[in-house]
Protein backbone atom coordinates (compact mmCIF):
# COMPACT_ATOMS: atom_id res chain seq x y z
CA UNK A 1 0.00 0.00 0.00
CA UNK A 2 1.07 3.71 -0.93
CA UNK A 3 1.93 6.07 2.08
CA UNK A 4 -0.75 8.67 2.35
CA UNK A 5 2.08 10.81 1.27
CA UNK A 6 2.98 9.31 -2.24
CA UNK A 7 -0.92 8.35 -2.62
CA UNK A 8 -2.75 10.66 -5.47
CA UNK A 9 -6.14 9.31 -4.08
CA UNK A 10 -7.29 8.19 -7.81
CA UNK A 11 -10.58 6.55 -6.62
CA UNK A 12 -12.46 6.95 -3.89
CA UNK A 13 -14.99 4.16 -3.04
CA UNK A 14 -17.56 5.40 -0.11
CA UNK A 15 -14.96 8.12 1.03
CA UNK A 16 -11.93 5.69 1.61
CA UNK A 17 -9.39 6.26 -0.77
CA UNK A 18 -8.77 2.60 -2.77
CA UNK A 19 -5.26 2.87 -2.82
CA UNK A 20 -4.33 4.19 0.97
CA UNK A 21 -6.95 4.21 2.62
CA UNK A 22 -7.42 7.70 3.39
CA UNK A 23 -10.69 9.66 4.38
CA UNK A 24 -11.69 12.11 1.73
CA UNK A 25 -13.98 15.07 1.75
CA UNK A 26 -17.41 14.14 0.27
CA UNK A 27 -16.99 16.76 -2.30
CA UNK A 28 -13.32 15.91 -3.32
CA UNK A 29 -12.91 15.01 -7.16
CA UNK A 30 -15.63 14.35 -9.54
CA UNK A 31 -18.50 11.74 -8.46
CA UNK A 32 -19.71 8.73 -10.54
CA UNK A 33 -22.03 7.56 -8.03
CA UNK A 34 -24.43 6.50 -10.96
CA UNK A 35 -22.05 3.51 -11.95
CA UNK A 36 -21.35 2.58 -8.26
CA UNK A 37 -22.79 3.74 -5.32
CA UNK A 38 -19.97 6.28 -3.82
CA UNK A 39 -17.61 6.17 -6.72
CA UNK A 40 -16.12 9.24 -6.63
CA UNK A 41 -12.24 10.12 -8.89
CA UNK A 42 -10.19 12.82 -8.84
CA UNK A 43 -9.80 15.10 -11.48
CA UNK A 44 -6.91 13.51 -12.73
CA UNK A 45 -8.39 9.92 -12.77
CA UNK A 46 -11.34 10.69 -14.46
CA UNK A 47 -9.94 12.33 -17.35
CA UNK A 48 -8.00 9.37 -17.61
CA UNK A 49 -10.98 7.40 -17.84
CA UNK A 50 -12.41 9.28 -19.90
CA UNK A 51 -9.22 9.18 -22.01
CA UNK A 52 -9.80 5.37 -21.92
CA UNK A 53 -13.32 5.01 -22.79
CA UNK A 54 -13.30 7.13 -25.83
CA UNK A 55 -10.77 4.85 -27.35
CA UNK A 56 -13.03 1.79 -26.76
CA UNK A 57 -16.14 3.28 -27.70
CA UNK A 58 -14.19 5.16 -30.88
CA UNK A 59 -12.54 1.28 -31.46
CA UNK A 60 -16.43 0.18 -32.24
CA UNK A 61 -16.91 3.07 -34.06
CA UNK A 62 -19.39 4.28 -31.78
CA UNK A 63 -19.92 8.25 -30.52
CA UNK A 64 -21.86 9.34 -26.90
CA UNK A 65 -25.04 10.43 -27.27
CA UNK A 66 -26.69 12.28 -24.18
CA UNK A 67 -30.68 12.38 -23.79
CA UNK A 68 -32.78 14.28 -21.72
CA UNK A 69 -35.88 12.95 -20.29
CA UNK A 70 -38.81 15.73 -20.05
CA UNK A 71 -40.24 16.98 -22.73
CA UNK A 72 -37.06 15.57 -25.06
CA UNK A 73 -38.48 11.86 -24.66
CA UNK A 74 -41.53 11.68 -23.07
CA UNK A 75 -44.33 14.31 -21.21
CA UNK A 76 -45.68 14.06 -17.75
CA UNK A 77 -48.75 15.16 -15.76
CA UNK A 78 -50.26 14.36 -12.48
CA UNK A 79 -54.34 14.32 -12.40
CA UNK A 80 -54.57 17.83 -10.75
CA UNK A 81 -52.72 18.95 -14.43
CA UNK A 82 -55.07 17.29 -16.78
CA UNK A 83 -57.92 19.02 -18.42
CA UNK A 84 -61.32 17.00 -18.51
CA UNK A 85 -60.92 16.23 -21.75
CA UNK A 86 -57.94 15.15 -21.34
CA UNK A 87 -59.25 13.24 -17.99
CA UNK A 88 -61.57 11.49 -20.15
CA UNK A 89 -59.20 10.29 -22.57
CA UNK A 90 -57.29 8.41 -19.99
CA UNK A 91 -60.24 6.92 -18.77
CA UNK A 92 -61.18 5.89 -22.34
CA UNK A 93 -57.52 4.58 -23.20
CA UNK A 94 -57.68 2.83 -19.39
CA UNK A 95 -60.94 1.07 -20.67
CA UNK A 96 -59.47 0.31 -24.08
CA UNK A 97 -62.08 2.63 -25.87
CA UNK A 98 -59.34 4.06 -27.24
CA UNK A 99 -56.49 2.21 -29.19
CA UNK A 100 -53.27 3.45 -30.59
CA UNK A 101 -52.51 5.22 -27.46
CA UNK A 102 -50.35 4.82 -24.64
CA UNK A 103 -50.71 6.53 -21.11
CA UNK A 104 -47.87 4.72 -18.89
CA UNK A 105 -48.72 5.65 -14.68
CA UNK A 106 -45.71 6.35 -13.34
CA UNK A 107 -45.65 6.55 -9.40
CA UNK A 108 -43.40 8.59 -7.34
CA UNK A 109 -43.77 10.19 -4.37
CA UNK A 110 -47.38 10.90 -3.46
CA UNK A 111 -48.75 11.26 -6.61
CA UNK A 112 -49.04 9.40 -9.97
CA UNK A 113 -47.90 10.64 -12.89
CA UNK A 114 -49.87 10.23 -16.40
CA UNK A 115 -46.66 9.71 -19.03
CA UNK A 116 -46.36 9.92 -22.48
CA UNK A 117 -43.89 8.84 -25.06
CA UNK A 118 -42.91 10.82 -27.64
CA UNK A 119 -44.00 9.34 -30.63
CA UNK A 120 -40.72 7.59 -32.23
CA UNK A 121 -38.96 7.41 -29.42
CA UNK A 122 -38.67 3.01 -29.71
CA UNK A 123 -37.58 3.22 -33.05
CA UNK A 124 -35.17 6.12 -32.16
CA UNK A 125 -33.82 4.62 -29.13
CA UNK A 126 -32.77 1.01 -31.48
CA UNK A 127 -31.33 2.78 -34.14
CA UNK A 128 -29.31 5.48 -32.26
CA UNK A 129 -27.83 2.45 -30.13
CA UNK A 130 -26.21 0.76 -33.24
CA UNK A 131 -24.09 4.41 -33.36
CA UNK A 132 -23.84 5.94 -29.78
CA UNK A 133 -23.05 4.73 -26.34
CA UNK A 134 -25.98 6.65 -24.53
CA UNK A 135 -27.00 8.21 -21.55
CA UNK A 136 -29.66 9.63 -19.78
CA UNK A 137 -28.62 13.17 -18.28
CA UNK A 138 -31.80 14.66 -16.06
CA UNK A 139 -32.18 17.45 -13.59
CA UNK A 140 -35.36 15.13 -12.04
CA UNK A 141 -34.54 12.81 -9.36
CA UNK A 142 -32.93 9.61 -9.06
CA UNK A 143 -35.86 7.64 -8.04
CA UNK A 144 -38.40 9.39 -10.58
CA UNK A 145 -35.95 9.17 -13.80
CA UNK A 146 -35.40 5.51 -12.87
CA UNK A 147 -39.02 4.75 -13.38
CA UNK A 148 -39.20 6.89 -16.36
CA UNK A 149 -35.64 4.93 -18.06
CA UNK A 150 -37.67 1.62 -16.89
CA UNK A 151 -40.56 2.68 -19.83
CA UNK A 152 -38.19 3.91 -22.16
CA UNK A 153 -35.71 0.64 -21.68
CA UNK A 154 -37.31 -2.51 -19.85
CA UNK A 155 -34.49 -4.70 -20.50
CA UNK A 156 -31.71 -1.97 -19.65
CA UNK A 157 -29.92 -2.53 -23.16
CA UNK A 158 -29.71 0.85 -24.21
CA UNK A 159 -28.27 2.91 -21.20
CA UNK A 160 -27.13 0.22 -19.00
CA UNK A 161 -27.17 2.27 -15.51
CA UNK A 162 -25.96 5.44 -16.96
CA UNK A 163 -28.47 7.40 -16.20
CA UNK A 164 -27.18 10.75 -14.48
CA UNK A 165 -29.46 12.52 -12.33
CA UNK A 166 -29.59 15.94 -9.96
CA UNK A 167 -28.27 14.14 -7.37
CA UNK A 168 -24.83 13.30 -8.84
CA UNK A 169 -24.52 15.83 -11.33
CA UNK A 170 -21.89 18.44 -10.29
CA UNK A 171 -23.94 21.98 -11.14
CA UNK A 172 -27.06 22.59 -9.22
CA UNK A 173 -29.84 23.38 -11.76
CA UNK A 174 -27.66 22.68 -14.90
CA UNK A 175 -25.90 20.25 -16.64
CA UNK A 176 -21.98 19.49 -17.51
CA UNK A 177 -20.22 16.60 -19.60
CA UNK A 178 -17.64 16.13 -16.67
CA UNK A 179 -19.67 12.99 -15.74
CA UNK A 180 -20.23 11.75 -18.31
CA UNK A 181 -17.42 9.23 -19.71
CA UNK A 182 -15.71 10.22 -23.04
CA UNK A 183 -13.96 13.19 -24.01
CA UNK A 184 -16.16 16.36 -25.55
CA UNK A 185 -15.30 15.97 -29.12
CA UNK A 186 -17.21 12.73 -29.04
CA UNK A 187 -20.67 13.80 -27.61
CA UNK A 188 -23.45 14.92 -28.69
CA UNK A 189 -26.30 16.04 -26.67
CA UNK A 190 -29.91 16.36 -27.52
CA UNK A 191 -32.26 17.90 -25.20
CA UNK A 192 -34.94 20.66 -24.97
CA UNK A 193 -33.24 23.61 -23.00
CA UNK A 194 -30.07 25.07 -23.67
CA UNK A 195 -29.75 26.97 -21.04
CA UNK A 196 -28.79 24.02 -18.91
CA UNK A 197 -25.63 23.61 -20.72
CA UNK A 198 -23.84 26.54 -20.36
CA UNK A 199 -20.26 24.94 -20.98
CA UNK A 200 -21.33 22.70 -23.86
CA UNK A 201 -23.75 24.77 -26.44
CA UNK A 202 -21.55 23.26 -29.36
CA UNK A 203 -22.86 20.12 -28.50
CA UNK A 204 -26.19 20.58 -28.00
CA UNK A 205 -28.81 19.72 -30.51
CA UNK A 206 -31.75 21.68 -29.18
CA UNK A 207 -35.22 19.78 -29.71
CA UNK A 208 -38.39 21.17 -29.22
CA UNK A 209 -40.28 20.65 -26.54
CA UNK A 210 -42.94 18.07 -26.53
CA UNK A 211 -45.79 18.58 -24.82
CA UNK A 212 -49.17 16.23 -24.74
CA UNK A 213 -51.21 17.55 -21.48
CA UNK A 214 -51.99 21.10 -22.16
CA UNK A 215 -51.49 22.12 -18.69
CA UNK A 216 -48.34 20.29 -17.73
CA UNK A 217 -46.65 22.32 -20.72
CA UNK A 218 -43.81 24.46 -19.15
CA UNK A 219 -44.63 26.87 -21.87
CA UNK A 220 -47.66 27.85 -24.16
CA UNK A 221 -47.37 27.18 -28.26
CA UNK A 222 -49.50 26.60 -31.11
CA UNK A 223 -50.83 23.31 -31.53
CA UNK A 224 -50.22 22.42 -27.85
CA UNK A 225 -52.21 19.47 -26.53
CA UNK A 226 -51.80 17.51 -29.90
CA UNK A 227 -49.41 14.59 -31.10
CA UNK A 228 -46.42 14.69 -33.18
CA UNK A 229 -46.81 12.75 -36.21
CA UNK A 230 -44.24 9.69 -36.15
CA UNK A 231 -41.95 11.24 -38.41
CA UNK A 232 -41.51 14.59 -36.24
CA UNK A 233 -38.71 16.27 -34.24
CA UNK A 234 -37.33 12.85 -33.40
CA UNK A 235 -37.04 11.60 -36.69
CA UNK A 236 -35.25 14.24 -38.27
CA UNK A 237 -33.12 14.05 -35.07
CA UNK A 238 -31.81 10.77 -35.90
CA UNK A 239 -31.00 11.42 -39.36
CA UNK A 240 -28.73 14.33 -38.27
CA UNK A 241 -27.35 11.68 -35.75
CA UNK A 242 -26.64 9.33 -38.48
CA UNK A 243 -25.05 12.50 -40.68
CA UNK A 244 -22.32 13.64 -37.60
CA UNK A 245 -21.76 9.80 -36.89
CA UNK A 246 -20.79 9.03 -40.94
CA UNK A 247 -18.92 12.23 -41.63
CA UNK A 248 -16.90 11.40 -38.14
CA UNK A 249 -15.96 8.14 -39.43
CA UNK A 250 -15.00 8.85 -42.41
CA UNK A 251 -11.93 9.74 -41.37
CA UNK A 252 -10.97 7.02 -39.23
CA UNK A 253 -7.08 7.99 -38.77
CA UNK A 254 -7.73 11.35 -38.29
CA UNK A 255 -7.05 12.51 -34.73
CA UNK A 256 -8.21 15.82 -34.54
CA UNK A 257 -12.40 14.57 -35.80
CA UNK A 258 -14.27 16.84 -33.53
CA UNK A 259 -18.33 16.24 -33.61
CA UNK A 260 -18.72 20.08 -32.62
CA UNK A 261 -17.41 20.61 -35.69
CA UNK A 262 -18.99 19.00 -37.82
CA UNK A 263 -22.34 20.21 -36.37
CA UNK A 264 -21.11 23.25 -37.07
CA UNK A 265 -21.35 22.66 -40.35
CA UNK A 266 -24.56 21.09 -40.76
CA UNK A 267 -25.68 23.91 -38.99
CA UNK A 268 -24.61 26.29 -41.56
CA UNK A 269 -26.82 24.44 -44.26
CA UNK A 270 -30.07 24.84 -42.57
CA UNK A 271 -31.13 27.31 -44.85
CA UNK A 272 -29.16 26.50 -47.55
CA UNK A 273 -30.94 26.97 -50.96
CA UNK A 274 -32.79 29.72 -49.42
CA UNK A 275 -32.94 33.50 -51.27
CA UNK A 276 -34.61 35.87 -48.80
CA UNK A 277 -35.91 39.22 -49.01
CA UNK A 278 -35.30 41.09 -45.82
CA UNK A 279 -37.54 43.79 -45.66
CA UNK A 280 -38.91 47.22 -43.49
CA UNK A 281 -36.25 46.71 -40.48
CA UNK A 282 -33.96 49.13 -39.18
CA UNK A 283 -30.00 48.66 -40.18
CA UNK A 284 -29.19 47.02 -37.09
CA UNK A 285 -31.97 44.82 -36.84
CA UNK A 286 -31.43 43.52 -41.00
CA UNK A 287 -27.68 43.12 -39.75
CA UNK A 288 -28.75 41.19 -37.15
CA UNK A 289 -30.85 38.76 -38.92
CA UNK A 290 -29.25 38.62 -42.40
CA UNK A 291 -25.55 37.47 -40.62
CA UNK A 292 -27.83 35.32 -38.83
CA UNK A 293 -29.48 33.52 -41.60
CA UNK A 294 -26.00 33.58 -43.77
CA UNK A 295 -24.31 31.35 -40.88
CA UNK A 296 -27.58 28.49 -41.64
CA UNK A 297 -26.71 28.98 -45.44
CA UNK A 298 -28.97 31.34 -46.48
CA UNK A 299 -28.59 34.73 -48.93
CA UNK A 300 -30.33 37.73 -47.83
CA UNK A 301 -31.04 40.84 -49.84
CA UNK A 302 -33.18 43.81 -49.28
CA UNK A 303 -33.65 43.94 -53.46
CA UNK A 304 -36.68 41.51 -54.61
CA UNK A 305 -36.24 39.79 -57.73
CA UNK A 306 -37.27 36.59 -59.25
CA UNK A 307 -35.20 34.16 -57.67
CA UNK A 308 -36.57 35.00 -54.32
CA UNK A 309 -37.85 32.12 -52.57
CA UNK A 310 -38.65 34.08 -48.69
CA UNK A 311 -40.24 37.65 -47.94
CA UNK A 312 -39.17 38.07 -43.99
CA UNK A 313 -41.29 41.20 -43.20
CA UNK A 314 -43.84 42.04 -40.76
CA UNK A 315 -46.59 43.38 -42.69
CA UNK A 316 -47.41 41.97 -46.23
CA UNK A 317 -50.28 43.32 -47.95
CA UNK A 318 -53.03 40.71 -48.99
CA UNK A 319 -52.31 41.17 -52.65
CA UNK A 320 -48.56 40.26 -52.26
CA UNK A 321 -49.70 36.91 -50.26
CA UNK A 322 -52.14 36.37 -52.84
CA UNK A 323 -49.28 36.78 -55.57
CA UNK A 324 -46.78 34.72 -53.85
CA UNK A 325 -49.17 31.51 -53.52
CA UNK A 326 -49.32 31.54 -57.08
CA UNK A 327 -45.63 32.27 -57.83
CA UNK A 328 -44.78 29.38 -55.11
CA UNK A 329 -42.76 32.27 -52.77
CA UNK A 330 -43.41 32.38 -48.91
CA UNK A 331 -43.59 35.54 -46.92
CA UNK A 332 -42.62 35.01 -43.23
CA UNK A 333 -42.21 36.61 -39.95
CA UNK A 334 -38.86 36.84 -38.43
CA UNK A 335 -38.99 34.56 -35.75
CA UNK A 336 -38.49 31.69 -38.30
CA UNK A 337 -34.85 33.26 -38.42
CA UNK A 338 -34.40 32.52 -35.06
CA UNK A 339 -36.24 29.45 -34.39
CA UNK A 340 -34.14 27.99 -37.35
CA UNK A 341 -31.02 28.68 -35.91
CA UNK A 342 -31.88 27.09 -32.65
CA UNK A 343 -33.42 23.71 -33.02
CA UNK A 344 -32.38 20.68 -34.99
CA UNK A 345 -33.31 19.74 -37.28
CA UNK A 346 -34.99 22.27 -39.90
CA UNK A 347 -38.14 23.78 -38.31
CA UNK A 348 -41.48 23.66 -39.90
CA UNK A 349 -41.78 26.50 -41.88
CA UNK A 350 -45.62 26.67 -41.58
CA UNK A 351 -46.35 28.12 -38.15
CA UNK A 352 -43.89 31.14 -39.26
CA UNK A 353 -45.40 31.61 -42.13
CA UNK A 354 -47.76 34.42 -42.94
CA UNK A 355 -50.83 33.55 -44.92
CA UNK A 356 -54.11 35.11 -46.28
CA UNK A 357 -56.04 32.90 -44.08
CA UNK A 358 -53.97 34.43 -41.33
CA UNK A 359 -54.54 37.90 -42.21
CA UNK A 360 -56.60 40.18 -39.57
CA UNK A 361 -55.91 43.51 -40.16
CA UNK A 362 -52.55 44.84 -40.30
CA UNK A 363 -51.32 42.10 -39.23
CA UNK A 364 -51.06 38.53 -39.35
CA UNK A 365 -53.15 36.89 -36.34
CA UNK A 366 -50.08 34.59 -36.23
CA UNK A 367 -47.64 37.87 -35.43
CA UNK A 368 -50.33 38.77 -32.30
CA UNK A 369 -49.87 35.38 -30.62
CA UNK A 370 -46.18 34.14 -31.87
CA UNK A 371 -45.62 37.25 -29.69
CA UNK A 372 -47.92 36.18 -26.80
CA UNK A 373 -46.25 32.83 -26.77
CA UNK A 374 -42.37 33.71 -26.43
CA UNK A 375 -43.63 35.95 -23.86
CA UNK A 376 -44.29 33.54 -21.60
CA UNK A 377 -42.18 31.20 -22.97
CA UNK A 378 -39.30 33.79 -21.78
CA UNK A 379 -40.47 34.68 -18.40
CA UNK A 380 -41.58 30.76 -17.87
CA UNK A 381 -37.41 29.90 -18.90
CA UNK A 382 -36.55 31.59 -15.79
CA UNK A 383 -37.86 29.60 -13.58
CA UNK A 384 -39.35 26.48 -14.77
CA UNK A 385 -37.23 23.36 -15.41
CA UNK A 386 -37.67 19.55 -15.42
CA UNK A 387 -39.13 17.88 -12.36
């Protein structure tokens, strides 16, 4: 055995030290307590672990993929959250009135919680494990993500206990790869808020939120309360996954392959093929938006001609709508910008898009409640997060 001395207290099993036995401070190093129970490593260790598990993972050409839980895989409401319609829909999928649906009860606590699964998330989960070593990272609890993980994956083959909870994560109220094992250029994370990963945005592939119960939605949108068809957010997810995972590999002696990279540059073909029309904002606010849109691919003009395939403006008159259904042009508010530049994969350009049915006024009824919604959506951010 090592003199306490010598010793550099590598891993640390229930607060002995392995090696010398040595008491350590229950916040000393980094803590893996979700692959053993009081696993903790110091700094040093763990990178060399992590060192050593990117090489095996990379050796069966495999990258990490980290998944969130709420409102990235499934959605979850107690009783006192559901609507009466949405009340009687459980009872009528409970009876088997209703087929084709699937309300899981989830128990925790005091209360039960009415859970549902994304739509795609089986077929996303099988696929995604032929490429990625995954893991679950949640801000919820141990004991309420394990019974959530034990819908998602009965027979524990796709995240095999790593499933990283508030307890053990190492930033109160947000998220960081430092326990997760595998160095940084090999992750990729996919979850619903980015402002949980501070330290990581490069990796991120933001998702939008799902939301089934109406009132357990952190935040109000169009269309809440209704189903994503099969191929939805997930889907195109996955075929972004399998993009990052081929152009990694392609490569294979290449030592510098980076995935932030190369989402980088998928990100900068998000609106490739795209001519817009930027039109009636102030110099600073066209600057803003047309380097924005250039970055996803797209070329921005304040000019119209022909070749125009997007109108970003405000306040279209009816006869330019009119016109630009029948030349096969969309005019569209400026949010889709933004919105485009923040989740993956492409956004649906519809609920941006300004229409004659749309039309009230001055203004498309769209513009009145787009605003209404990332309004709340903003001051709900501050303070909502998962359970």
């Amino acid at each position: 055995m090592d003199s306490e001395g010598s010793c550099s207290h590598g891993v640390i099993l229930r607060l002995l030290c392995t090696t010398c036995g040595k008491v350590m401070n229950e916040k000393y190093g980094v803590g893996f307590e979700y692959m053993q129970e009081g696993l903790r490593l110091s700094l040093e260790e763990a990178e060399r672990w992590r060192r050593a598990e990117t090489r095996k993972i990379l050796a069966d050409e495999k990258l990490i993929l980290v998944l969130d839980l709420d409102h990235t895989l499934i959605h979850a409401g107690t009783a006192d959250l559901l609507t009466p319609e949405e009340k009687l829909l459980v009872e009528r999928v409970d009876s088997g009135e209703v087929l084709g649906i699937s309300l899981y009860v989830v128990g925790y606590k005091d209360s039960f919680y009415r859970t549902k699964i994304r739509p795609f998330v089986r077929e996303f989960l099988e696929e995604a494990s032929t490429l990625f070593q995954m893991y679950v990272y949640t801000n919820a609890s141990k004991d309420y993500a394990s019974r959530i993980v034990k819908l998602l994956d009965p027979d524990n083959k796709y995240f095999n206990g790593r499933v990283i909870t508030r307890e053990v994560s190492t930033r109160i109220g947000s998220k960081d790869l430092d326990v997760v094992l595998g160095s940084e250029r090999v992750v990729v994370i996919v979850d619903d808020s980015p402002e949980v990963w501070p330290k990581h945005q490069a990796n991120l592939m933001r998702i939008t939120k799902y939301r089934y119960f109406v009132k357990a939605g952190i935040y109000l949108q169009p269309g809440h309360g209704k189903d994503e068809p099969d191929e939805g957010p997930l889907f195109g997810i996955l075929k972004e996954l399998k993009k990052i995972h081929r152009e990694f590999f392609k490569n294979k002696g290449e030592p510098s392959r980076d995935v932030r990279l190369i989402m980088q540059k998928l990100r900068g073909t998000f609106l490739e093929g795209c001519k817009i029309q930027l039109r009636d904002f102030s110099p600073e606010k066209y600057a803003k938006l047309s380097s924005k849109a250039a970055r996803l691919g797209a070329v921005c003009t304040t000019e119209y001609d022909p070749s125009i395939t997007h109108v970003v403006t405000l306040n279209p008159e009816p006869e330019e709508l009119q016109r630009a259904e029948q030349e096969n042009k969309k005019f569209m508010v400026p949010e889709w910008i933004d919105a485009s530049s923040r989740f993956w994969p492409n956004v649906s350009e519809f609920p941006y898009q300004h229409s004659l049915k749309k039309k009230t006024g001055g203004k498309s009824l769209f513009g009145y409640l787009y605003s209404f919604f990332i309004f709340i959506g903003r001051m709900s951010a501050r303070c909502c997060g998962d359970f």
